[in-house]
C-alpha atoms as a PDB file:
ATOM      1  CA  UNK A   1      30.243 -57.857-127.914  1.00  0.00           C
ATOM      2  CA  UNK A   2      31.592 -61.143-127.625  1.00  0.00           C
ATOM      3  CA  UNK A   3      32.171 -61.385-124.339  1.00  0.00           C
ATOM      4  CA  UNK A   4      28.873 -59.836-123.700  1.00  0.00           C
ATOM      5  CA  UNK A   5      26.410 -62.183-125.911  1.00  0.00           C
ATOM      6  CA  UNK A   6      24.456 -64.645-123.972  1.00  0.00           C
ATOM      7  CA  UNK A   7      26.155 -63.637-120.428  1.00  0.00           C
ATOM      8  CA  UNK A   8      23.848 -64.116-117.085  1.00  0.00           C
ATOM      9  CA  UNK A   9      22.595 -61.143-115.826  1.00  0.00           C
ATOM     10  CA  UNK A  10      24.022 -60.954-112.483  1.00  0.00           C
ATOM     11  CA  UNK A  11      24.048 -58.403-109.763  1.00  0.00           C
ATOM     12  CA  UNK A  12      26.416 -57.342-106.940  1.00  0.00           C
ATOM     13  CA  UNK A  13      25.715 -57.136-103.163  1.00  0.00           C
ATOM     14  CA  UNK A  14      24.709 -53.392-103.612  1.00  0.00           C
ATOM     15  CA  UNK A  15      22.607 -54.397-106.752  1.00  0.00           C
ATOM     16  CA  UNK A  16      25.399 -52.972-109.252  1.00  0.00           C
ATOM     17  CA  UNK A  17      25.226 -55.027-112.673  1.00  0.00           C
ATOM     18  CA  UNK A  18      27.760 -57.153-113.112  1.00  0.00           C
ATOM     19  CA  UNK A  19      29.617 -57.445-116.506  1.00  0.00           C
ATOM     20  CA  UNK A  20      32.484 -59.014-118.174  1.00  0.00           C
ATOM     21  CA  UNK A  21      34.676 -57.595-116.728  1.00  0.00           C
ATOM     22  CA  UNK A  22      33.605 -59.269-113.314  1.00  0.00           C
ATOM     23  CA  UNK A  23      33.842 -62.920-115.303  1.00  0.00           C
ATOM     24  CA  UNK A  24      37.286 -61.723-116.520  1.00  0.00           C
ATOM     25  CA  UNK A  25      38.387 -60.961-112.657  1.00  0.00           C
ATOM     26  CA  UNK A  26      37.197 -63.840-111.234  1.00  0.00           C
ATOM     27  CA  UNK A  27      38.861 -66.262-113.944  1.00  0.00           C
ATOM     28  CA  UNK A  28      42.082 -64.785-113.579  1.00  0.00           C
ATOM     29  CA  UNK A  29      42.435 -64.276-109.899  1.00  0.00           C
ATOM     30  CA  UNK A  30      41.675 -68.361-110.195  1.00  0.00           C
ATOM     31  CA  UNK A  31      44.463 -68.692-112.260  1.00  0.00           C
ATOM     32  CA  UNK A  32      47.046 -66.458-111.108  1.00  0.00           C
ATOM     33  CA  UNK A  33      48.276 -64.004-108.279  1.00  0.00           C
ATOM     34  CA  UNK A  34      47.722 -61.336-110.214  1.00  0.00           C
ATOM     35  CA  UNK A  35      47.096 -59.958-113.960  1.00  0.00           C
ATOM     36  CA  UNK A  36      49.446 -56.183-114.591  1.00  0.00           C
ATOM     37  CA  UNK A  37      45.691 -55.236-116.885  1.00  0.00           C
ATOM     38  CA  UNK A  38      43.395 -56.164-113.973  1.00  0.00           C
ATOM     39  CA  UNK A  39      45.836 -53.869-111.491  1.00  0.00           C
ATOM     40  CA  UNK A  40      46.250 -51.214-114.320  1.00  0.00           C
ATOM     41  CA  UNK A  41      42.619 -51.008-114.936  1.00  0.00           C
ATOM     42  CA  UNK A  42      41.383 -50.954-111.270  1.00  0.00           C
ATOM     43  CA  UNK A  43      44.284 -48.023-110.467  1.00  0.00           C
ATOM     44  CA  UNK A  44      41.994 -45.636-113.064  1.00  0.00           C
ATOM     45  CA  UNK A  45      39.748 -43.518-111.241  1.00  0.00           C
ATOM     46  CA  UNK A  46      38.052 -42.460-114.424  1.00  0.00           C
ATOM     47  CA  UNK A  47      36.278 -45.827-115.453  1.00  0.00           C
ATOM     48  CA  UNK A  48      33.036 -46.056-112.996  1.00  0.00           C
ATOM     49  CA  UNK A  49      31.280 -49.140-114.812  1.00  0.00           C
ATOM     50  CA  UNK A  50      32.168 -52.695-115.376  1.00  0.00           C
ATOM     51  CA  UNK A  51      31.573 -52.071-118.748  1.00  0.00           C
ATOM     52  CA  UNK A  52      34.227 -49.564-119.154  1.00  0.00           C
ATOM     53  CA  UNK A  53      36.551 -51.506-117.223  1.00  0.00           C
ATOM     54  CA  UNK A  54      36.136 -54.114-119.181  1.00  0.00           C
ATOM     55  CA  UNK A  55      36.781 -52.406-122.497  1.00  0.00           C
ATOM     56  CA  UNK A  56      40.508 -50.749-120.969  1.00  0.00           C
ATOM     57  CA  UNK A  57      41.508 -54.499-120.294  1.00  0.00           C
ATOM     58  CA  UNK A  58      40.914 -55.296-123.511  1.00  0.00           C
ATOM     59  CA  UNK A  59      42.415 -52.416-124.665  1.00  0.00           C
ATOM     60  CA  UNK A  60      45.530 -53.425-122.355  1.00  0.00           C
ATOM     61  CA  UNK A  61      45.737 -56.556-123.462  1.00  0.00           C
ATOM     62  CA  UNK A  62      45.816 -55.613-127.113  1.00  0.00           C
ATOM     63  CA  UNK A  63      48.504 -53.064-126.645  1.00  0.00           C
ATOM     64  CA  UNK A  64      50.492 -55.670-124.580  1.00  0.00           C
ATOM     65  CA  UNK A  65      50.182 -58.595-126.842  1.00  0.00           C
ATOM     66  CA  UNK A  66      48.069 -60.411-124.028  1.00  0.00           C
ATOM     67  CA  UNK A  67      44.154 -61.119-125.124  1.00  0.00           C
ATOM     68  CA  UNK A  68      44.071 -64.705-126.082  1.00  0.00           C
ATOM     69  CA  UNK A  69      46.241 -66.192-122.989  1.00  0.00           C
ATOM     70  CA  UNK A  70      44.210 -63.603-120.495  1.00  0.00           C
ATOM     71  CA  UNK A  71      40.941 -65.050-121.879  1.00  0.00           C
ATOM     72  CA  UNK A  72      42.225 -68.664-122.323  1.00  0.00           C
ATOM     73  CA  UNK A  73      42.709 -68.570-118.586  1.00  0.00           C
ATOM     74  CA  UNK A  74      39.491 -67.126-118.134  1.00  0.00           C
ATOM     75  CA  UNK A  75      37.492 -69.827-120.077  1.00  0.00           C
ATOM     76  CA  UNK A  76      39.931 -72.917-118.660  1.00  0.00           C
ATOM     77  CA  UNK A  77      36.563 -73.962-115.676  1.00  0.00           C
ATOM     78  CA  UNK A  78      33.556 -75.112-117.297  1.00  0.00           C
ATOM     79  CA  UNK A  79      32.002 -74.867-114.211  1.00  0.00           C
ATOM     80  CA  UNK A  80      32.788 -70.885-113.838  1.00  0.00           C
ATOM     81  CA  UNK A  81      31.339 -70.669-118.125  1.00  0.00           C
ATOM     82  CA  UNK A  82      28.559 -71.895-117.176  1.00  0.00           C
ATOM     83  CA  UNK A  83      27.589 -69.841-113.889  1.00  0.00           C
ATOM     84  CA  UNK A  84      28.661 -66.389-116.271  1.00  0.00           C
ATOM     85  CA  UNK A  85      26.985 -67.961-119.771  1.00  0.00           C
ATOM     86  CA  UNK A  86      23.495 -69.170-120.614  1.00  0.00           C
ATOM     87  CA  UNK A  87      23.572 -72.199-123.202  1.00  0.00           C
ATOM     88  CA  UNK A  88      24.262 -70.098-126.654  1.00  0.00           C
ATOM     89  CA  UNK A  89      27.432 -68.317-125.870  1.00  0.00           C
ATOM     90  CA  UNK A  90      29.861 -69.133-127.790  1.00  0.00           C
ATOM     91  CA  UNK A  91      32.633 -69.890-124.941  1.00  0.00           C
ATOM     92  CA  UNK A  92      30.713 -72.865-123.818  1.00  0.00           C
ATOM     93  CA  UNK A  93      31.021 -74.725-127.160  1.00  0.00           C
ATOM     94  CA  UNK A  94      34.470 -76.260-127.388  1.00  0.00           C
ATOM     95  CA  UNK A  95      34.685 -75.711-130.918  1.00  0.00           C
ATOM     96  CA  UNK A  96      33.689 -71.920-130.804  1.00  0.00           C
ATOM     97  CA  UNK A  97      36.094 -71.604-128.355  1.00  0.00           C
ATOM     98  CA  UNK A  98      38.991 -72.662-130.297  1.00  0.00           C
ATOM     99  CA  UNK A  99      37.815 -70.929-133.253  1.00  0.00           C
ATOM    100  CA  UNK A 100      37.920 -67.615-130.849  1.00  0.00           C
ATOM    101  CA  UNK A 101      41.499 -68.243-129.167  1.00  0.00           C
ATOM    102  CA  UNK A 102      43.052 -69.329-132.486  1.00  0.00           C
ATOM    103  CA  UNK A 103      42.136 -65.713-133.947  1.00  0.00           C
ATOM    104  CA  UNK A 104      42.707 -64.023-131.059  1.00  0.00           C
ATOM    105  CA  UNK A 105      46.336 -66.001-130.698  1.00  0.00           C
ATOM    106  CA  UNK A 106      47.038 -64.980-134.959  1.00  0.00           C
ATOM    107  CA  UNK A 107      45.782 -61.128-133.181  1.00  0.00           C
ATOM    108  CA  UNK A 108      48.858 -61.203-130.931  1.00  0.00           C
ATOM    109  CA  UNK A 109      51.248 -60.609-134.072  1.00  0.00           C
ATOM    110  CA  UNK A 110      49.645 -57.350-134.712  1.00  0.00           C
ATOM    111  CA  UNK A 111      50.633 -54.046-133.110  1.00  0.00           C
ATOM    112  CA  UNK A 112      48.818 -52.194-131.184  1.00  0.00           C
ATOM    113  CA  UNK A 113      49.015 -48.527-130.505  1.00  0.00           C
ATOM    114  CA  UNK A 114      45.842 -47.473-128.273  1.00  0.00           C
ATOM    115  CA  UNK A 115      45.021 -45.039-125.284  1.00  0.00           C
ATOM    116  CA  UNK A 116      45.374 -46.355-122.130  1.00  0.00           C
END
């Protein structure tokens, strides 16, 4: 729900809604070659919306002790927050933000056992 509240409705070419996960792909192909969760998730067949998609990377990156760093590097370009999140969200204000990656960072110590 996080990375859902306040985010700009956007569309893609073919009119298909566009979602988190779409902000998440974009902010990591920025940042690096290429994330194992964004390959894993795009390699299931089963997941048809962005929404769904969205939730296995998360679920990925719980499992694999990766959440905070994959959305650190997601939320690193104020200029990409900003096209993705109206004025509220809590990723544009720098001290939300840190609030978010701290827990998320103390969430990395816990284990994760969840369906790929």
């Amino acid at each position: 729900y996080l990375c859902q509240f306040d985010l700009k409705e956007k569309r893609s070419f073919f009119g298909q809604r566009k979602d988190y996960w779409d902000f998440l792909c974009q902010g990591l192909a920025r940042c690096r070659q290429e994330h194992e969760g964004v390959h894993f998730v795009t390699s299931l067949d089963k997941l048809k919306t962005p929404v769904g998609r969205g939730r296995a990377f998360l679920r990925y990156c719980l499992v694999h002790q990766q959440l905070a760093e994959s959305l650190q590097l997601c939320l690193l370009d104020p200029e990409s927050l900003c096209e993705w999140y109206y004025a509220r969200s809590p990723f544009l204000s720098p001290k939300r933000r840190a609030e978010i990656l701290g827990s998320l960072y103390e969430l990395d110590c816990v284990t994760f056992h969840l369906t790929l």
